[in-house]
Protein backbone atom coordinates (compact mmCIF):
# COMPACT_ATOMS: atom_id res chain seq x y z
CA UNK A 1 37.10 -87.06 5.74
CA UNK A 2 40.11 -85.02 4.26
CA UNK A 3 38.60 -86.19 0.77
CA UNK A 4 35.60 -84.42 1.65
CA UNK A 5 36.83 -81.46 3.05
CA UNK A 6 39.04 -81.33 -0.21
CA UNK A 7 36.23 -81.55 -2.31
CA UNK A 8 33.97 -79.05 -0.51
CA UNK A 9 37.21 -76.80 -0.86
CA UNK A 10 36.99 -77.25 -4.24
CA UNK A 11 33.08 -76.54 -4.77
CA UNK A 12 33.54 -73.55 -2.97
CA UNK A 13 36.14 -71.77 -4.90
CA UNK A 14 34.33 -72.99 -8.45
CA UNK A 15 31.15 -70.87 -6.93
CA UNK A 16 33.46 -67.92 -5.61
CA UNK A 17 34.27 -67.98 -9.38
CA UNK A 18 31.31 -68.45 -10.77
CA UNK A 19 30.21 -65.77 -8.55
CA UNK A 20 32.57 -63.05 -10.04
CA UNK A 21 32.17 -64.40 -13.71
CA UNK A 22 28.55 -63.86 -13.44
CA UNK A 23 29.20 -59.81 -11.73
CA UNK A 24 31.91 -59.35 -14.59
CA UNK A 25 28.85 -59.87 -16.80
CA UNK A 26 26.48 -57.93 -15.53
CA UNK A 27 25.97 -54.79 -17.29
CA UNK A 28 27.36 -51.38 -16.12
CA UNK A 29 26.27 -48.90 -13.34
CA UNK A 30 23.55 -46.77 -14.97
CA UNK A 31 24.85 -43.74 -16.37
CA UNK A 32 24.80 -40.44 -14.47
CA UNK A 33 21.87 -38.37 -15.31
CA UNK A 34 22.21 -36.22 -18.02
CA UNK A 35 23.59 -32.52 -17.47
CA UNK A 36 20.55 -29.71 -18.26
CA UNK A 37 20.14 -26.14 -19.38
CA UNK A 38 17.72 -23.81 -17.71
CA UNK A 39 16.18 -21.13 -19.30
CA UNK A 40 13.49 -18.45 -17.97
CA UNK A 41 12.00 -15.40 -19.06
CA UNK A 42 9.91 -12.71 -17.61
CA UNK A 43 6.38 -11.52 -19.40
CA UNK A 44 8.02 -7.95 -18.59
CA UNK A 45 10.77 -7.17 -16.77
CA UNK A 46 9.96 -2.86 -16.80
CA UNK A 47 6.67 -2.70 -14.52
CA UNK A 48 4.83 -0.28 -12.50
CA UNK A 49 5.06 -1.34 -8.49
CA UNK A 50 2.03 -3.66 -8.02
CA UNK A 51 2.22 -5.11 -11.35
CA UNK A 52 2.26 -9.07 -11.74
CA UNK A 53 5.20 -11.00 -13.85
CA UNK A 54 4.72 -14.29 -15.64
CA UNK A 55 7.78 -16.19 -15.18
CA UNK A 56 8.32 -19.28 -17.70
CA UNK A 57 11.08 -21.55 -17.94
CA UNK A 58 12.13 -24.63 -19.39
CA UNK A 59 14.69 -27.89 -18.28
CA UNK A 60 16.31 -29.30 -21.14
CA UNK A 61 19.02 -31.34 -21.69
CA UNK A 62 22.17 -30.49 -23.84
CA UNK A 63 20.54 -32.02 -27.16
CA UNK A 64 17.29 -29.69 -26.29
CA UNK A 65 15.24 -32.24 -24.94
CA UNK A 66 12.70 -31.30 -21.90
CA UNK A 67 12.80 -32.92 -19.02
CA UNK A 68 10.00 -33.86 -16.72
CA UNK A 69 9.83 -33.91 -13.07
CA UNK A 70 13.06 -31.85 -11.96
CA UNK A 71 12.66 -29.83 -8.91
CA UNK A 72 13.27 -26.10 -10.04
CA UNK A 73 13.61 -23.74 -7.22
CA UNK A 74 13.04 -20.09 -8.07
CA UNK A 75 15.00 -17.25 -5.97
CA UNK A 76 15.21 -13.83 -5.85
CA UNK A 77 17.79 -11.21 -3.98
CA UNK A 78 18.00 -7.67 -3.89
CA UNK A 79 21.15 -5.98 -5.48
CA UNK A 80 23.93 -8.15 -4.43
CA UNK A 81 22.35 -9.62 -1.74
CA UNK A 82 22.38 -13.18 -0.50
CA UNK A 83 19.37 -15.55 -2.97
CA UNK A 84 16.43 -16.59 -1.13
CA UNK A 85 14.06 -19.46 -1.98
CA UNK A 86 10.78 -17.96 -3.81
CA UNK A 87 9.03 -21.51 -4.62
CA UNK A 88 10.12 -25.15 -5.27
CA UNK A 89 8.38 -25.84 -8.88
CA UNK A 90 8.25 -28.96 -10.72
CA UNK A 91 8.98 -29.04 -14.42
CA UNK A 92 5.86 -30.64 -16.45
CA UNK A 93 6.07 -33.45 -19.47
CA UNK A 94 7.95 -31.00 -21.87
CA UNK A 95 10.05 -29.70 -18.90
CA UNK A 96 8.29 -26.41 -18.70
CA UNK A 97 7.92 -24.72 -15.07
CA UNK A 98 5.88 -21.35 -14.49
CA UNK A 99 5.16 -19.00 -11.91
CA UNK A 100 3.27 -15.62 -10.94
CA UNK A 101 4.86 -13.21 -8.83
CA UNK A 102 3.85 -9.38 -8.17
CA UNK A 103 7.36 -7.87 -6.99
CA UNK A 104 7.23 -5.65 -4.37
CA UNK A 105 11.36 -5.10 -4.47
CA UNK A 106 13.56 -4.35 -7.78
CA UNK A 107 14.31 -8.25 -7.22
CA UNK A 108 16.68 -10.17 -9.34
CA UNK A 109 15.35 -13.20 -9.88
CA UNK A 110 17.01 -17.17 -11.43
CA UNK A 111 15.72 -20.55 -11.46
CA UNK A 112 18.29 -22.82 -10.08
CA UNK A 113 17.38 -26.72 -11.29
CA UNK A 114 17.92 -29.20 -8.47
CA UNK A 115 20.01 -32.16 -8.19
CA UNK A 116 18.31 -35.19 -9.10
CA UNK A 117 18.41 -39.02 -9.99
CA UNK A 118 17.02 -37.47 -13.81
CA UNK A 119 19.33 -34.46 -13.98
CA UNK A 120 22.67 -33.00 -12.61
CA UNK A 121 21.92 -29.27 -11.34
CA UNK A 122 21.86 -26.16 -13.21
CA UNK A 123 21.33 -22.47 -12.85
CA UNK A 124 19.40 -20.13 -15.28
CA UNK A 125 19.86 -16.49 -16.61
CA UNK A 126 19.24 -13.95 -14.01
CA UNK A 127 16.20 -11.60 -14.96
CA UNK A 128 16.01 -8.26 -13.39
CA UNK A 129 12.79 -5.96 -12.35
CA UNK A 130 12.85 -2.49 -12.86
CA UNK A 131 10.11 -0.17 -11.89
CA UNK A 132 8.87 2.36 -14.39
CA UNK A 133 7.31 5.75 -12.98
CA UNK A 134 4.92 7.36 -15.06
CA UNK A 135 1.05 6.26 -15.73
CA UNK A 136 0.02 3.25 -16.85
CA UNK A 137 -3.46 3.42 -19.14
CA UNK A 138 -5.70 0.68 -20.08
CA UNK A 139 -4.48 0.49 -23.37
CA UNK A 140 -1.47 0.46 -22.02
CA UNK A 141 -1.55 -2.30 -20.19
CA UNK A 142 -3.88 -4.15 -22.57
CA UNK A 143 -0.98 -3.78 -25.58
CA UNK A 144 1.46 -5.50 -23.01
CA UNK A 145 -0.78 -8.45 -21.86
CA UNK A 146 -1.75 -8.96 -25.65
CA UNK A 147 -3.25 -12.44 -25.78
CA UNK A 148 -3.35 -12.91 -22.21
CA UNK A 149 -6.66 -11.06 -22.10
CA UNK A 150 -8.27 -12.74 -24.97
CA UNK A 151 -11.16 -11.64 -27.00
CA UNK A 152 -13.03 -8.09 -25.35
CA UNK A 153 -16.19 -8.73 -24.04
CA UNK A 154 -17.95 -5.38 -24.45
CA UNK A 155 -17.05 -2.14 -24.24
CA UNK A 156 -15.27 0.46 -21.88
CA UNK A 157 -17.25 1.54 -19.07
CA UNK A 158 -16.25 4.54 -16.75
CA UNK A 159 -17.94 5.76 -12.78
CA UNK A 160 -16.85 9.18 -11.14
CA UNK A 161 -16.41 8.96 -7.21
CA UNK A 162 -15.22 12.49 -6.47
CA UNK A 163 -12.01 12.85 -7.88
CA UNK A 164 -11.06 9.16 -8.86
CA UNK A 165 -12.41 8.37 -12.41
CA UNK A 166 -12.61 3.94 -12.88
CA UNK A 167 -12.55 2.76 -16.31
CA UNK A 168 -12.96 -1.26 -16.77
CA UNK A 169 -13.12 -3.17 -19.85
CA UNK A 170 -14.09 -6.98 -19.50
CA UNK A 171 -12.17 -9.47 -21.59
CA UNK A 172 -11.84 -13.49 -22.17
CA UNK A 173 -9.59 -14.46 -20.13
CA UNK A 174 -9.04 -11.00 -17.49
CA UNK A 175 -10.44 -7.71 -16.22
CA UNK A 176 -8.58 -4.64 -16.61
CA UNK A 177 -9.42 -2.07 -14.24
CA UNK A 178 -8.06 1.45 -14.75
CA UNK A 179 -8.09 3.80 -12.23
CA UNK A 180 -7.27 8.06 -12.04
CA UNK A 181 -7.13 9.90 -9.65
CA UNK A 182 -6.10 13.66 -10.54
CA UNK A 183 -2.55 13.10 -12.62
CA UNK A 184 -1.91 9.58 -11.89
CA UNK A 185 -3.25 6.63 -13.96
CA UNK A 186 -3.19 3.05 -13.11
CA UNK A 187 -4.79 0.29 -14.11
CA UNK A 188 -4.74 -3.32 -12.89
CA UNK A 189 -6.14 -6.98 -13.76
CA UNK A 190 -8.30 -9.30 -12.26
CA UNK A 191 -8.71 -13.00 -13.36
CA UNK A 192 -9.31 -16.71 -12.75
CA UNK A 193 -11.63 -17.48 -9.65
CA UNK A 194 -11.01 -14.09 -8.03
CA UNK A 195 -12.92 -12.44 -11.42
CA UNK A 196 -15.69 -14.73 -10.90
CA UNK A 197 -16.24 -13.87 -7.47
CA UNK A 198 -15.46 -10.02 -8.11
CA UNK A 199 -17.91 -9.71 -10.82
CA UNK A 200 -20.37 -11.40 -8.52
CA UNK A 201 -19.69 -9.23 -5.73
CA UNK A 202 -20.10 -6.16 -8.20
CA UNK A 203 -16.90 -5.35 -10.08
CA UNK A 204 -16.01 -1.58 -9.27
CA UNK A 205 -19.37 -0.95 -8.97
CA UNK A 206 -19.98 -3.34 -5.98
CA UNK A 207 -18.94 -2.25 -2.15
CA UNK A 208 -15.31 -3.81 -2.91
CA UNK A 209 -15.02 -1.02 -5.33
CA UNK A 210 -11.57 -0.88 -7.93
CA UNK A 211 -8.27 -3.21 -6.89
CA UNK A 212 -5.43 -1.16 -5.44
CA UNK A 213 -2.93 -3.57 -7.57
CA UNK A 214 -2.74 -7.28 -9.10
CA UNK A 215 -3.18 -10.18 -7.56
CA UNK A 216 0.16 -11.77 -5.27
CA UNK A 217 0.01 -15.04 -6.25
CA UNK A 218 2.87 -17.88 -6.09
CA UNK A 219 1.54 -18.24 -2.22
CA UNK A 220 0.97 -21.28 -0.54
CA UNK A 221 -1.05 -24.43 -2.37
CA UNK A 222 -0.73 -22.11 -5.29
CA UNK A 223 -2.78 -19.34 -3.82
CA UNK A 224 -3.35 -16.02 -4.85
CA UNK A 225 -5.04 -13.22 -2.74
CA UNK A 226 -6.14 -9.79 -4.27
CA UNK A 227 -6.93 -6.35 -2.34
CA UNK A 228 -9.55 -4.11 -3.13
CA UNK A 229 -10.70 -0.73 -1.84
CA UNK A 230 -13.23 -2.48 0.32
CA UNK A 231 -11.74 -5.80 1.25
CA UNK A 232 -9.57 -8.60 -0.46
CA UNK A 233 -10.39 -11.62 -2.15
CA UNK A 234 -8.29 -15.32 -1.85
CA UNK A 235 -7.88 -18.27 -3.97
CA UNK A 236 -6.11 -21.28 -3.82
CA UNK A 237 -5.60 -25.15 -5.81
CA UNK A 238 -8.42 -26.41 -3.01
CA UNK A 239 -10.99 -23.76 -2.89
CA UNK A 240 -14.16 -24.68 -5.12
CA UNK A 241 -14.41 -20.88 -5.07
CA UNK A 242 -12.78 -17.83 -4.45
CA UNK A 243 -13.46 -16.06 -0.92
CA UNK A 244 -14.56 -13.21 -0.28
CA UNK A 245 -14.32 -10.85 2.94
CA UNK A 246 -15.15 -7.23 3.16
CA UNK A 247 -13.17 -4.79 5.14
CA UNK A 248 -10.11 -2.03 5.50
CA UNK A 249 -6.50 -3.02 5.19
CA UNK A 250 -4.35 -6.46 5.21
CA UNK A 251 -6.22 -8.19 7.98
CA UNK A 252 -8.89 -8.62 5.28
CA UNK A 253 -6.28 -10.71 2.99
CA UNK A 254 -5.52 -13.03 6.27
CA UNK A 255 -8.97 -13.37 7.32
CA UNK A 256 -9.78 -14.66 3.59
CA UNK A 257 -6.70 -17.18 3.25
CA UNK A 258 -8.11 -18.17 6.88
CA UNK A 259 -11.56 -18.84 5.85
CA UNK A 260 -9.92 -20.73 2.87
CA UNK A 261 -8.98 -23.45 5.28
CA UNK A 262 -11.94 -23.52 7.54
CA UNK A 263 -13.38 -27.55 7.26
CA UNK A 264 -9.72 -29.24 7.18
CA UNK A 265 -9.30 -32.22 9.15
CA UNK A 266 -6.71 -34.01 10.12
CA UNK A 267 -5.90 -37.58 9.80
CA UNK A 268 -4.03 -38.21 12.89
CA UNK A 269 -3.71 -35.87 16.07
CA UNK A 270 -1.07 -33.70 15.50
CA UNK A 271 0.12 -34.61 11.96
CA UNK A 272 -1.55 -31.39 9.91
CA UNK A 273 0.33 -29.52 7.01
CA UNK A 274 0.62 -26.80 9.65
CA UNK A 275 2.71 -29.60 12.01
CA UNK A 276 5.12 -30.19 8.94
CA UNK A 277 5.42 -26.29 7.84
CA UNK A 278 6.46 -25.63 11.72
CA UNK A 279 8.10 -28.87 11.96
CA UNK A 280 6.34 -29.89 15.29
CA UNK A 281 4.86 -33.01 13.98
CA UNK A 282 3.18 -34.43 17.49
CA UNK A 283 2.70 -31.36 18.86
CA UNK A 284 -0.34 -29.21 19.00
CA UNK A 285 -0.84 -27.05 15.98
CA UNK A 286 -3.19 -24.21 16.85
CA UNK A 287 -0.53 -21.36 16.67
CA UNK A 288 1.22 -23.04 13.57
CA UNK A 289 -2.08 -22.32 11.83
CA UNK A 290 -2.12 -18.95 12.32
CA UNK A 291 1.16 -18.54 11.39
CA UNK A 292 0.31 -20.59 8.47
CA UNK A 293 -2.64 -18.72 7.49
CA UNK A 294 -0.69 -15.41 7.49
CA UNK A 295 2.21 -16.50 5.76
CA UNK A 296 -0.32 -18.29 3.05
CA UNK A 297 -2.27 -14.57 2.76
CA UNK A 298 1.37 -13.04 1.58
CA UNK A 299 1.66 -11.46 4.99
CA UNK A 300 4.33 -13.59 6.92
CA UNK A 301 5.51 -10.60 9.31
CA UNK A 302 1.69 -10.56 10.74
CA UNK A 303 2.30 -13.22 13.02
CA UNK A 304 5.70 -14.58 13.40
CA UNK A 305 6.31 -18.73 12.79
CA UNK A 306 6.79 -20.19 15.83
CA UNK A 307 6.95 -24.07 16.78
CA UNK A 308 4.94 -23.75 19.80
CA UNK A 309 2.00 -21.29 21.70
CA UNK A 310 4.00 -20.37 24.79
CA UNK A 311 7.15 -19.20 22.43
CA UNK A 312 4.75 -17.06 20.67
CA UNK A 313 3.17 -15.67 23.66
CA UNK A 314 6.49 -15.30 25.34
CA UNK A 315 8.39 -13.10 21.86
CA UNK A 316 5.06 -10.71 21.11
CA UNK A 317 5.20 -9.87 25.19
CA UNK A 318 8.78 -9.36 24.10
CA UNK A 319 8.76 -7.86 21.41
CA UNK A 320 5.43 -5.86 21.46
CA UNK A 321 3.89 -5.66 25.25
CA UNK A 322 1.78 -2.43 23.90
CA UNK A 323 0.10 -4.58 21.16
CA UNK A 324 -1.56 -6.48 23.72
CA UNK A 325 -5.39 -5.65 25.45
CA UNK A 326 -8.87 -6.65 26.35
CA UNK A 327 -11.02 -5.66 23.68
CA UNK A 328 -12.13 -7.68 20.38
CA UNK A 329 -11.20 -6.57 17.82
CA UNK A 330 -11.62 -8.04 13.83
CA UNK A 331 -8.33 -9.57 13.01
CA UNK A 332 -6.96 -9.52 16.52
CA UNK A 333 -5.44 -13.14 17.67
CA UNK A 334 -7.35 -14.08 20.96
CA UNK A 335 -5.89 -16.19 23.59
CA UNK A 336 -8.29 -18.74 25.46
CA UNK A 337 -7.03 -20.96 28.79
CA UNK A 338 -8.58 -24.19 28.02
CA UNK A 339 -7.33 -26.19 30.96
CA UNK A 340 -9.21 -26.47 34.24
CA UNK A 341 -6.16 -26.56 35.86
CA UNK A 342 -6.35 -23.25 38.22
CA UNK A 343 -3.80 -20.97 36.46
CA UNK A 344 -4.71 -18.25 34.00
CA UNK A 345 -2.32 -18.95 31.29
CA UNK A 346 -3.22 -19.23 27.10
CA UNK A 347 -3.36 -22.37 26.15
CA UNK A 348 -5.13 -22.63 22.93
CA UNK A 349 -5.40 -19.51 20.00
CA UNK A 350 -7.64 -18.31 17.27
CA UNK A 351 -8.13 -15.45 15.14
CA UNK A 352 -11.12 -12.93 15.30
CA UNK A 353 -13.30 -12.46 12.44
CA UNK A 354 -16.34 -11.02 13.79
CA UNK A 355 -17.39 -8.90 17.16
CA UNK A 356 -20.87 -9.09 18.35
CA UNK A 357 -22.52 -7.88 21.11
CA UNK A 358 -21.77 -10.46 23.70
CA UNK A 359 -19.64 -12.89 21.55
CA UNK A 360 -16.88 -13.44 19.07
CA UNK A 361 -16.39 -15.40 15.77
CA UNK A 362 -13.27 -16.91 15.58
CA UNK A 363 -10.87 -18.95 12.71
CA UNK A 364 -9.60 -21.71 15.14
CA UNK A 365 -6.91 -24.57 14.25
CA UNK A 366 -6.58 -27.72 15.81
CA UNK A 367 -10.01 -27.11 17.56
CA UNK A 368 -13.05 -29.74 17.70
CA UNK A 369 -15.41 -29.65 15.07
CA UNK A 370 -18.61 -27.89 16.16
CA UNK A 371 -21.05 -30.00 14.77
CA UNK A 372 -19.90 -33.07 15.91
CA UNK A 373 -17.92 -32.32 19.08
CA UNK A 374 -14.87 -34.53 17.90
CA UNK A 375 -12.08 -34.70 15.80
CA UNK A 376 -9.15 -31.91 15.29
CA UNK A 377 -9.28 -29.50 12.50
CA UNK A 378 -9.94 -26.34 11.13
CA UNK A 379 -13.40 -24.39 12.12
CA UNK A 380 -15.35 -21.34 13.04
CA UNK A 381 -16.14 -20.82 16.43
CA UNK A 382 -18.17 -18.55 18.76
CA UNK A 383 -16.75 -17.63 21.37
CA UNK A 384 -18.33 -15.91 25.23
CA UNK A 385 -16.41 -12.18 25.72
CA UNK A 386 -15.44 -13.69 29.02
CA UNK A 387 -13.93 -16.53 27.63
CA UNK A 388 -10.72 -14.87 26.35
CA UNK A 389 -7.64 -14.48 27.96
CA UNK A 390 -6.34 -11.26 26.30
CA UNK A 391 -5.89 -10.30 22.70
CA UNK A 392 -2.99 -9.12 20.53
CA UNK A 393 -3.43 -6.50 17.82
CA UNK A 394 -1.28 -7.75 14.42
CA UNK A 395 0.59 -4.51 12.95
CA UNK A 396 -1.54 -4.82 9.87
């Protein structure tokens, strides 16, 4: 017996070193991922307020080479203020990243590339805005976008509407719109899916008349939304087209991004997009959508993000008691008490987007689909006048 346990003593340590002769031969830990330059320049970095920037960048690594698939997060402060988070990009095959932004601030902006298993982190140049005061023609603004238009398609064409002279000139690739009014001259461009549906609708001819500035784009699901004199226009990555809604003011650029969504459904109850943008996954969604929907129109102060209904309810009574009432309104939010329960409290929420005479049309999340009576989504409903709650009036 002490022979044996000898010799299994023996076999032991010959596989503890075999063991560590083998991991001595192994080859090294992979190397750390390379270090990176970030570049990124602006289209223009002297614009009139409402103008849109092109911002392009590129991830390379010390020899020049691009990299692919590092997160690049573009931010922005104002003067020596603290940077916030614009977008989280992704940089393409040759590293490239881009991004469309119409400033509203004199922002400085940077792309800061993230930490990653294919790169260590770096930060870019800063670029700053400055606003230029003065008028801004159509050839003005056609020299600067230079190939960006592409090839004219026809002449200049001018309508009078009392004092306010439009001028538009179609090209390739955009629209340029100019439009004076007594001594001030501006002119702005419209293009991708939002031309399509503009020049549909009418162009400045049509009852959306001339834009009042570029689109914002660099929204949500890479949406842009675009306001006109007579109502606004969205599009997004997952609209086959543009939408369109008619109207006065911002509420038209919320009820558009709203309409964008209208036929999403989810998966599994309580796991939308709008659950992980709120972080409430498992919990009911239908005030996360409309918090959603305004902060995917540009408009994020409209309705405040919230987790849940009742905190909602609870910080506009709060907050803004006088904003509250009884009667529908187009873009109000309207409160329903779904539960047969015996106390009038709002339970459920939805966003007007049409009055009639003894009903509403409303932009519901996390609702049942009408057709079918089942499932959770995203849909249009109609709505008794008696069946509201109350409504609150969005500082538009």
């Amino acid at each position: 017996m002490r022979h044996l346990r000898a010799s299994m003593r023996r076999t032991f340590l010959a596989l503890v070193v075999g063991a560590l002769a083998f991991a001595g031969a192994q080859p090294a830990a992979l190397a750390a991922p390379p270090s990176v330059d970030v570049t990124m320049g602006a289209s223009d970095t002297r614009i009139a307020k409402g103008e849109m920037v092109w911002f392009k960048g590129k991830v390379r690594t010390r020899s020049g080479k691009g990299v692919k698939g590092v997160k690049v997060r573009l931010e922005r402060r104002v003067g020596d203020g603290r940077w916030v988070k614009v977008a989280t990009l992704r940089s393409k095959a040759n590293g490239s990243f881009s991004l469309r932004q119409r400033p509203d601030k004199r922002y400085t902006y940077r792309a800061r590339a993230l930490a990653s298993a294919k790169a260590k982190k770096a930060v870019g140049p800063e670029r700053k805005i400055r606003y230029i005061a003065g008028n801004r023609t159509l050839e003005q603004r056609a020299e600067l976008l230079g190939k960006r238009l592409g090839t004219a398609r026809g002449a200049e064409s001018s309508l009078k509407a009392g004092t306010t002279t439009v001028t538009h000139q179609n090209f390739s690739k955009m629209l340029l719109v100019e439009v004076a009014k007594k001594s001030k001259v501006r002119t702005w461009l419209v293009y991708g899916d939002i031309r399509k549906a503009y020049l549909k609708a009418g162009g400045p001819e049509g009852k959306l008349g001339a834009p009042l500035a570029d689109p914002k784009c660099g929204l949500f699901e890479t949406g842009c939304v675009q306001r006109f004199k007579g109502g606004a226009i969205y599009d997004n990555a997952s609209t086959k087209k543009a939408i369109v809604v008619r109207g006065k003011g911002r509420k038209t650029e919320v009820l558009a991004a709203g309409l964008a969504q209208v036929g999403f459904a989810e998966k599994r109850n309580n796991t939308s997009k709008y659950n992980k943008w709120t972080k409430t996954l498992g919990q009911p969604w239908c005030s996360a959508f409309q918090s959603w929907v305004a902060a995917a129109s540009g408009n994020p102060d409209v309705v405040p993000k919230h987790a849940r209904l009742h905190q909602l309810v609870r910080d506009l009574k709060k907050s803004s008691p006088e904003r509250f009432g009884s009667k529908p309104k187009v873009g109000a939010l309207v409160f329903f008490d779904n539960d047969d329960d015996g106390v009038l409290a709002p339970t459920h929420i939805g966003l007007v987007l049409k009055v009639r005479s003894s009903s509403i049309v409303t932009i519901e999340g996390n609702t049942t689909n009408p057709a079918t009576g089942r499932g959770r989504g995203v849909y249009q409903k109609v709505r008794t006048l008696s069946h509201p709650v109350y409504y609150w009036y969005p500082e538009y």
